[in-house]
Protein backbone atom coordinates (compact mmCIF):
# COMPACT_ATOMS: atom_id res chain seq x y z
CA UNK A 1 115.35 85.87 -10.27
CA UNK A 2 114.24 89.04 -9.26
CA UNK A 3 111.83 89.23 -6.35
CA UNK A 4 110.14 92.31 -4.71
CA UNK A 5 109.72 91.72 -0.99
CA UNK A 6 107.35 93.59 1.51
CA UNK A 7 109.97 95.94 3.79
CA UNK A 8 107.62 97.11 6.16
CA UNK A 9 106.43 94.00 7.56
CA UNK A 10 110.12 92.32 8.25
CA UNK A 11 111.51 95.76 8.85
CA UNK A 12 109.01 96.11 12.18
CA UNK A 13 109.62 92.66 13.50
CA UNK A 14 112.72 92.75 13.22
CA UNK A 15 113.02 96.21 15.07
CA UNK A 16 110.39 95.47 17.08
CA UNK A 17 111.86 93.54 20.28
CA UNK A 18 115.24 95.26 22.26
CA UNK A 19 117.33 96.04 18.73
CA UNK A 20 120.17 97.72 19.73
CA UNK A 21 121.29 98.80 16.33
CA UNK A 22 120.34 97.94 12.85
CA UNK A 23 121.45 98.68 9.20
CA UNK A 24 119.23 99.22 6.24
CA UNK A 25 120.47 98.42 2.41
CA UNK A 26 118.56 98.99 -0.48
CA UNK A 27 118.47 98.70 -4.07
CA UNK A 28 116.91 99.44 -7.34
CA UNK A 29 116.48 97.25 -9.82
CA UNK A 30 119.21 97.39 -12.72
CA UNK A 31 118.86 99.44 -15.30
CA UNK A 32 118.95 98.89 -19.57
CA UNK A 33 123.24 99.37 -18.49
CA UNK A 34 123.01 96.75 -15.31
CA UNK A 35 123.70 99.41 -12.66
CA UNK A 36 121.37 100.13 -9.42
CA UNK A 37 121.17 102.61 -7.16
CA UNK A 38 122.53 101.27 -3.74
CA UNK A 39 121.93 102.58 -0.49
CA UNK A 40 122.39 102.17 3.27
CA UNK A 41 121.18 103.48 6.24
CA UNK A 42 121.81 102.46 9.77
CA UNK A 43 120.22 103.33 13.30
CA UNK A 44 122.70 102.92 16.69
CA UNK A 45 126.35 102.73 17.53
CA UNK A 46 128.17 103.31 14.08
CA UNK A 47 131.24 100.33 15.37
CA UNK A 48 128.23 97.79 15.76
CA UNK A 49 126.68 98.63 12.36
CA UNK A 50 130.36 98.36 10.37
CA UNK A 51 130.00 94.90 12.67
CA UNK A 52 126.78 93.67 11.58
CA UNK A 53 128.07 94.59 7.89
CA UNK A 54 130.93 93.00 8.85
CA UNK A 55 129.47 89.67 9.51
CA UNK A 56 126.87 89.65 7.20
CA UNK A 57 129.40 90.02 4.05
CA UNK A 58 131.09 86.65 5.85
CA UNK A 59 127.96 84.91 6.01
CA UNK A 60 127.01 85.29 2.37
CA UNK A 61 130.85 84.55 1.63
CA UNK A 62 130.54 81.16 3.65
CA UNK A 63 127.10 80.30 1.84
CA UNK A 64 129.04 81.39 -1.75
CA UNK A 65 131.45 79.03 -1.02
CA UNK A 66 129.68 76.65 0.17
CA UNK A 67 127.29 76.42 -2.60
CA UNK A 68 130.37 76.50 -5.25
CA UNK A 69 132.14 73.96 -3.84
CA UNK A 70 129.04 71.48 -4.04
């Protein structure tokens, strides 16, 4: 399930073209005990990263449920 992506090359398009703010969160994979090293940067006005956090967590909440309820 796991799948290693290449960063750099989403990372600069999606940066690339009048971003006013964006929010970076990474992770290891898990460890022998399950637990990974999580971490989160952002770039821009700190209210419109908690915003973009914001509405990303209800985005994968409304996919969750939408995919459970199938």
């Amino acid at each position: 399930m796991s799948k290693t992506v290449n960063p750099e090359k989403h990372f600069e398009k999606a940066v690339k073209e009048n971003c006013a703010c964006y929010v970076l969160i990474t992770c290891s994979e898990p460890n022998a005990d399950g637990k990974m090293e999580v971490e989160m940067d952002y770039q821009g006005d700190e209210t419109l990263a908690a915003f973009l956090v914001e509405n990303a967590s209800q985005v994968f909440d409304d996919r969750f449920h939408c995919r459970k309820s199938k």
